[in-house]
PDB file of N, CA and C in Angstrom:
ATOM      1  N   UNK A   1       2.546   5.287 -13.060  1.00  0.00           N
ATOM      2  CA  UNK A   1       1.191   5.577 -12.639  1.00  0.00           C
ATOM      3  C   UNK A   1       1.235   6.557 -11.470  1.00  0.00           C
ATOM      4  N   UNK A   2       0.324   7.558 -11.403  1.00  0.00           N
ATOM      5  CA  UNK A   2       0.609   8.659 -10.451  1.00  0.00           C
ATOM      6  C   UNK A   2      -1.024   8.527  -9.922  1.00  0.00           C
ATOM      7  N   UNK A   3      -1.026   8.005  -8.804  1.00  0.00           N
ATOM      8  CA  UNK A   3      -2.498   7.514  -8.006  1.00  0.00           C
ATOM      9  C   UNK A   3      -2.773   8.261  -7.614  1.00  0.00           C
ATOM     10  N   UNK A   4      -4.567   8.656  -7.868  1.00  0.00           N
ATOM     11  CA  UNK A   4      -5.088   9.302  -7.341  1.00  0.00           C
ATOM     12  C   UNK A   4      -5.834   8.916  -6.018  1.00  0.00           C
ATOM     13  N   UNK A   5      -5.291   9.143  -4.986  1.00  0.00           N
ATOM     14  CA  UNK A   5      -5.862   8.773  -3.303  1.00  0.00           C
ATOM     15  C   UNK A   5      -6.784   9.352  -3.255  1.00  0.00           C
ATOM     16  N   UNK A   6      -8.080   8.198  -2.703  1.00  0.00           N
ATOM     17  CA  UNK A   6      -9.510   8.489  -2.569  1.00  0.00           C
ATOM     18  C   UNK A   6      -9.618   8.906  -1.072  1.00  0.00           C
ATOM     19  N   UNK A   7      -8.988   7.501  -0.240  1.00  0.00           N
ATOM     20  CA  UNK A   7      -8.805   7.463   1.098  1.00  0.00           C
ATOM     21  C   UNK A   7      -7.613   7.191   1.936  1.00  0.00           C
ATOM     22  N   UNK A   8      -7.891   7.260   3.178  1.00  0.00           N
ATOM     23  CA  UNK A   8      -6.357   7.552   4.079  1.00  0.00           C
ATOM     24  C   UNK A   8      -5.588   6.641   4.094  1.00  0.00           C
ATOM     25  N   UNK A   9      -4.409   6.660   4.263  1.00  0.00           N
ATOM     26  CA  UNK A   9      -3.670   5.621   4.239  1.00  0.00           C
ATOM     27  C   UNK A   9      -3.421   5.120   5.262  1.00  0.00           C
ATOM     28  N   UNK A  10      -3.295   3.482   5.801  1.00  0.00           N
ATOM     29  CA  UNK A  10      -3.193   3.085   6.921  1.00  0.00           C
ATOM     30  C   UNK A  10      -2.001   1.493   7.225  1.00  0.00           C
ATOM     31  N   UNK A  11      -1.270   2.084   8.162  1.00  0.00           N
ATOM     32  CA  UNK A  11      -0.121   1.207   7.928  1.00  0.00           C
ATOM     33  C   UNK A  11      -1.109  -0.161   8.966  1.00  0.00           C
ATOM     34  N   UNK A  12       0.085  -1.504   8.551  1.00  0.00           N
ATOM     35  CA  UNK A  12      -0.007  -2.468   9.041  1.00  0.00           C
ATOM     36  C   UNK A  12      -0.053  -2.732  10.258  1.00  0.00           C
ATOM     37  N   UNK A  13      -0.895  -3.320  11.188  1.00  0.00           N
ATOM     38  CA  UNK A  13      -1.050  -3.520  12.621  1.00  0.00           C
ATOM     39  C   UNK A  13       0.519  -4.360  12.836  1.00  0.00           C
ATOM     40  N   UNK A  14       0.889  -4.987  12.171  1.00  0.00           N
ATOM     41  CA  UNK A  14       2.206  -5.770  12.501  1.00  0.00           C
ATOM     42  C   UNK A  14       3.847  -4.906  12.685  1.00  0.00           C
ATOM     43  N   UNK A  15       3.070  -3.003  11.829  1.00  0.00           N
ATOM     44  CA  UNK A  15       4.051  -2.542  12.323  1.00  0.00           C
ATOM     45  C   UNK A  15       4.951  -2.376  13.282  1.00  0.00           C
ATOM     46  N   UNK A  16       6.345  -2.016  13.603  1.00  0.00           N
ATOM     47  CA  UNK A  16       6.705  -1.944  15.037  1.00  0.00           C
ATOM     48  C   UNK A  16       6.939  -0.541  15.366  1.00  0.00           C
ATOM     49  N   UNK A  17       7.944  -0.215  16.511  1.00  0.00           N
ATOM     50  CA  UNK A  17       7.853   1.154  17.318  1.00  0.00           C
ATOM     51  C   UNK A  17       8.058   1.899  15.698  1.00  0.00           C
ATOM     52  N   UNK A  18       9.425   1.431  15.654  1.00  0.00           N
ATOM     53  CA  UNK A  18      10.133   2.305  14.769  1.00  0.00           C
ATOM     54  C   UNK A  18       9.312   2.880  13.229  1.00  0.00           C
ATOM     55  N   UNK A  19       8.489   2.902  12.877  1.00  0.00           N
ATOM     56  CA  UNK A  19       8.142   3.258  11.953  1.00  0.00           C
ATOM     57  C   UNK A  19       8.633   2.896  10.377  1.00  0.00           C
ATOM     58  N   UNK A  20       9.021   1.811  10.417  1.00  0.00           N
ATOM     59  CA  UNK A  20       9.873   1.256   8.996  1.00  0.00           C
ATOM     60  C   UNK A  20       8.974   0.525   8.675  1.00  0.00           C
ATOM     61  N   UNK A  21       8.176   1.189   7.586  1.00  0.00           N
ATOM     62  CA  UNK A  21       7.289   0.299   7.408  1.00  0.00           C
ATOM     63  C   UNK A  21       6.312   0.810   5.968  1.00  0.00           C
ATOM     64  N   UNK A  22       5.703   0.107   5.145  1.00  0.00           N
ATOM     65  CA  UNK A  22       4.608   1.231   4.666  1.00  0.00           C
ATOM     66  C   UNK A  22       3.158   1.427   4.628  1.00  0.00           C
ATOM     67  N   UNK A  23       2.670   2.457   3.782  1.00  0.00           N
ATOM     68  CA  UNK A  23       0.908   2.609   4.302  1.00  0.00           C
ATOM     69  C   UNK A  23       0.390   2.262   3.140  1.00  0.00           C
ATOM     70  N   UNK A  24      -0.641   1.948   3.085  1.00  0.00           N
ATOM     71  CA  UNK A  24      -1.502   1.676   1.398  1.00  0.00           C
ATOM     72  C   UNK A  24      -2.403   2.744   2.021  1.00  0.00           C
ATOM     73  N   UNK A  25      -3.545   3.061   0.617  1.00  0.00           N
ATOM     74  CA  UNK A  25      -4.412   3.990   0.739  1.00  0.00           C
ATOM     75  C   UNK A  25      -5.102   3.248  -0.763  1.00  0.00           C
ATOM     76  N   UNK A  26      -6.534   3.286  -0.769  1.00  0.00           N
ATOM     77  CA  UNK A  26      -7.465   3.374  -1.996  1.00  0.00           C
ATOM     78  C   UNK A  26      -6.941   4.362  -2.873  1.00  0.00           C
ATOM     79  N   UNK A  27      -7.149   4.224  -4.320  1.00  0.00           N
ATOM     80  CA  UNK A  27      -7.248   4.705  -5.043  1.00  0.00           C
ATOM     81  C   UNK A  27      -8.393   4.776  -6.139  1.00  0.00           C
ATOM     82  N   UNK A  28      -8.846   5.965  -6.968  1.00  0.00           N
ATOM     83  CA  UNK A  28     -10.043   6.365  -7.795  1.00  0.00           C
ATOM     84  C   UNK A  28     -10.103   4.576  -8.494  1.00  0.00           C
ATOM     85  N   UNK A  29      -9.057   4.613  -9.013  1.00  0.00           N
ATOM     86  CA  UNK A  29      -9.434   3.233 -10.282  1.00  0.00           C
ATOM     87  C   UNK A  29      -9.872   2.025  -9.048  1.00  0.00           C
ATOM     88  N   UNK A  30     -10.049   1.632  -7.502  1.00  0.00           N
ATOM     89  CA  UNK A  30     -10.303   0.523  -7.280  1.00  0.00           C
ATOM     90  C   UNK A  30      -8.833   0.099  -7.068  1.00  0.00           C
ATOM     91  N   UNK A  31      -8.100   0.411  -7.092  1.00  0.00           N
ATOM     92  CA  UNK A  31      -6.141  -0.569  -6.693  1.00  0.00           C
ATOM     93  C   UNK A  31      -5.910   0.164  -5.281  1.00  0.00           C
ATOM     94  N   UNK A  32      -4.815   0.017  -5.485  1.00  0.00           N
ATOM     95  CA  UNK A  32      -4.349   0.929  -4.150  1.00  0.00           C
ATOM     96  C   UNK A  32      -2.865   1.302  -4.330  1.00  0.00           C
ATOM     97  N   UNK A  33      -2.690   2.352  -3.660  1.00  0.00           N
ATOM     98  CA  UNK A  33      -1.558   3.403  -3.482  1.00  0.00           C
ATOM     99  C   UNK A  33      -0.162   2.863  -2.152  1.00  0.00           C
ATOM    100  N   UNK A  34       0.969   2.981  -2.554  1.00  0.00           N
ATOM    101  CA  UNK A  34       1.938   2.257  -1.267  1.00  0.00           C
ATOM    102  C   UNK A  34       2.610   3.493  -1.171  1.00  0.00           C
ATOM    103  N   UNK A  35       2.778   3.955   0.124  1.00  0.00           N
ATOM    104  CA  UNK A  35       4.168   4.800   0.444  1.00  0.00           C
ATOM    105  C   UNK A  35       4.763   4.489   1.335  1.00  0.00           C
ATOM    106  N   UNK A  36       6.229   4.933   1.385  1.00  0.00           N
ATOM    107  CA  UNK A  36       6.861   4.584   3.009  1.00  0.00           C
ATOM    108  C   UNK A  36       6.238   5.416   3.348  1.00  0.00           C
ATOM    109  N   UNK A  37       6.548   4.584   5.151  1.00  0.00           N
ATOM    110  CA  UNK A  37       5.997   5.975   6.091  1.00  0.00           C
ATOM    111  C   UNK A  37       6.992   6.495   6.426  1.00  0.00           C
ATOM    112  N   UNK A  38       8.327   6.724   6.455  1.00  0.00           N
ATOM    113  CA  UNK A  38       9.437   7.936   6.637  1.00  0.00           C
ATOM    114  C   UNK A  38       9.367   8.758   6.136  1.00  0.00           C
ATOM    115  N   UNK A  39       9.105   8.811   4.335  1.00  0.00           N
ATOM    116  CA  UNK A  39       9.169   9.557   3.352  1.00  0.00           C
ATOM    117  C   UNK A  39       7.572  10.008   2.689  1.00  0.00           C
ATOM    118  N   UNK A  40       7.452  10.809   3.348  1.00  0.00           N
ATOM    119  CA  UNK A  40       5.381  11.258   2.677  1.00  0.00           C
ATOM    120  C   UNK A  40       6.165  12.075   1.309  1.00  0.00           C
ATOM    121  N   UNK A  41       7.261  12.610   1.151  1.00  0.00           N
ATOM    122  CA  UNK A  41       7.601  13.497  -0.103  1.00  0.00           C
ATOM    123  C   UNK A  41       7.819  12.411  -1.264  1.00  0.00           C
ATOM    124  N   UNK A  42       8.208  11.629  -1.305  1.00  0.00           N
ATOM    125  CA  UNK A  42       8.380  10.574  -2.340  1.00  0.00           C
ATOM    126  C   UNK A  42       6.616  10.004  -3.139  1.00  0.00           C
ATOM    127  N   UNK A  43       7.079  10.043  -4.317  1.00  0.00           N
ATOM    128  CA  UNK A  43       5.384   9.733  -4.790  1.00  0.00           C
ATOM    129  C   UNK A  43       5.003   8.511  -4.644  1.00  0.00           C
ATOM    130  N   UNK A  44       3.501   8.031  -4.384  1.00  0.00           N
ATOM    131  CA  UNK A  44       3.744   6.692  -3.590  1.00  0.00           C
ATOM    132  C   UNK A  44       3.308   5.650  -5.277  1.00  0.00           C
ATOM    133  N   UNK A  45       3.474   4.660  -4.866  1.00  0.00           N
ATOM    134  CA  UNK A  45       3.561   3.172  -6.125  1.00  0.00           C
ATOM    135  C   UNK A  45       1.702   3.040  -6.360  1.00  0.00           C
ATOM    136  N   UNK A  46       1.475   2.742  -7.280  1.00  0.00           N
ATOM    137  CA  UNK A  46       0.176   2.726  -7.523  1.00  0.00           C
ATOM    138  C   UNK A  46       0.063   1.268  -8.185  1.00  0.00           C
ATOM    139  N   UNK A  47      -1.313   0.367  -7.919  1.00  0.00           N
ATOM    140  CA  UNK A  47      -1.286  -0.716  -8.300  1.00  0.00           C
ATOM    141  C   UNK A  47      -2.892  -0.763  -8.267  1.00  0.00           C
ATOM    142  N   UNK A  48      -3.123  -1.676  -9.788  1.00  0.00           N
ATOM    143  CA  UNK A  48      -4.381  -1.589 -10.182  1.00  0.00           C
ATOM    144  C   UNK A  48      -4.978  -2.545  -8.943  1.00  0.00           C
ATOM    145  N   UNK A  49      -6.326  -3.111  -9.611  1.00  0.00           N
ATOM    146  CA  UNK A  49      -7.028  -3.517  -8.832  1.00  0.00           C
ATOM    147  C   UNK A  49      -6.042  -4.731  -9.139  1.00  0.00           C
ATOM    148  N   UNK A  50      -6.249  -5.367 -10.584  1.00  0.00           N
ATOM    149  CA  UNK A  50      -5.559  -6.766 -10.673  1.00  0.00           C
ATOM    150  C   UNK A  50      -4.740  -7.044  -9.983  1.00  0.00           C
ATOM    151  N   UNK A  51      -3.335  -5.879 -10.396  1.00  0.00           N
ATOM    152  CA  UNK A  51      -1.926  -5.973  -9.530  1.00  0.00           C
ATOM    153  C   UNK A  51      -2.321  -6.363  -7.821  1.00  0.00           C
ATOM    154  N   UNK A  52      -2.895  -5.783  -7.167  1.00  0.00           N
ATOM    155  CA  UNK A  52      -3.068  -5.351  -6.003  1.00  0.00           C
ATOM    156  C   UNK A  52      -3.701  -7.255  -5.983  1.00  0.00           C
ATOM    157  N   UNK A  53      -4.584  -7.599  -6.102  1.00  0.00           N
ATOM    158  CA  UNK A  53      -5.098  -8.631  -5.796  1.00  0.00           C
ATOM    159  C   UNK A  53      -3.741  -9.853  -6.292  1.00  0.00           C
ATOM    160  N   UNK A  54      -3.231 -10.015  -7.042  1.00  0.00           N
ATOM    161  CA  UNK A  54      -2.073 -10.744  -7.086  1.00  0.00           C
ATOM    162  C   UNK A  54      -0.857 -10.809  -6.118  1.00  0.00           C
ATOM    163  N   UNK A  55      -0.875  -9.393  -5.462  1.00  0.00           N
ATOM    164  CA  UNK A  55       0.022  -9.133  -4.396  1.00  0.00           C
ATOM    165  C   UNK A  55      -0.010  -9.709  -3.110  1.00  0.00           C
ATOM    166  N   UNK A  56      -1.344  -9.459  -3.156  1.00  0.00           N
ATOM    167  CA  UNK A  56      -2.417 -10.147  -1.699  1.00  0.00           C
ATOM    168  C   UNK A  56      -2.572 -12.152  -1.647  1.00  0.00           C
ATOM    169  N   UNK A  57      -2.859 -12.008  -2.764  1.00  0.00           N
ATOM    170  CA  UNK A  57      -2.799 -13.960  -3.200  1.00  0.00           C
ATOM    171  C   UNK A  57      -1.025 -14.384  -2.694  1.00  0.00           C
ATOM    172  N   UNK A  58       0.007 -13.659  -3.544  1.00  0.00           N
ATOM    173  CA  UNK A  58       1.093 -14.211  -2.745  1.00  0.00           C
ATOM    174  C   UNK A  58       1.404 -13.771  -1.839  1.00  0.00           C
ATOM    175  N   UNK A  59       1.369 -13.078  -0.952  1.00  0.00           N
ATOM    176  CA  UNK A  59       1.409 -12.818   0.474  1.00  0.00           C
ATOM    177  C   UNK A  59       0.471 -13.749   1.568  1.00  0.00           C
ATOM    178  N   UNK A  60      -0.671 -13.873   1.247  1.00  0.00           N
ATOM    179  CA  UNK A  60      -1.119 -14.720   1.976  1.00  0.00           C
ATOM    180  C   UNK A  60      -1.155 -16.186   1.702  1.00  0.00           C
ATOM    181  N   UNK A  61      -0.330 -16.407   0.684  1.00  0.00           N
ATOM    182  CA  UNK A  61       0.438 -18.170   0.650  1.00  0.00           C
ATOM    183  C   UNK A  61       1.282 -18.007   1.238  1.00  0.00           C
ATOM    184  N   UNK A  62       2.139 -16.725   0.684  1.00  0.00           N
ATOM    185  CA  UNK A  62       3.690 -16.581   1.981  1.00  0.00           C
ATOM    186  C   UNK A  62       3.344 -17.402   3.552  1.00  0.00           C
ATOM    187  N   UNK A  63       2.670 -16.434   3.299  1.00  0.00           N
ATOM    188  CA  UNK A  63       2.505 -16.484   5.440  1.00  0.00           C
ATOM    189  C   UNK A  63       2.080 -17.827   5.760  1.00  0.00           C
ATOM    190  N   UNK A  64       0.991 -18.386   4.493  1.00  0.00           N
ATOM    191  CA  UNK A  64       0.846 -19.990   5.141  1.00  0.00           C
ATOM    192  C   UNK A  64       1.753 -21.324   5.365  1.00  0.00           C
TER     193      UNK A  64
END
């Protein structure tokens, strides 16, 4: 899938100094777009809306 970015991408407040980390951004279909932030030349991962909401469900059991 080659995402089309609607809006900016914005990394995680939990990031640290170093920048190892990555950014999501919206995409046209409603999912969202992942890139590292070291590498802006690499094409970033695209994930539908579904994907994207499944990602978010286990991440925020993770953390609980």
């Amino acid at each position: 899938m080659n995402p089309q970015v609607v809006g900016p991408y914005q990394k995680s407040s939990y990031s640290g100094h170093d920048n190892n980390c990555v950014e999501v951004a919206p995409i046209a279909n409603g999912g969202r777009a992942v890139r590292d932030s070291k590498d802006h030349t690499r094409r970033p991962l695209g994930f539908t809306p579904a994907q994207w909401g499944i990602f978010l469900a286990y991440a925020k059991a993770e953390a609980s």
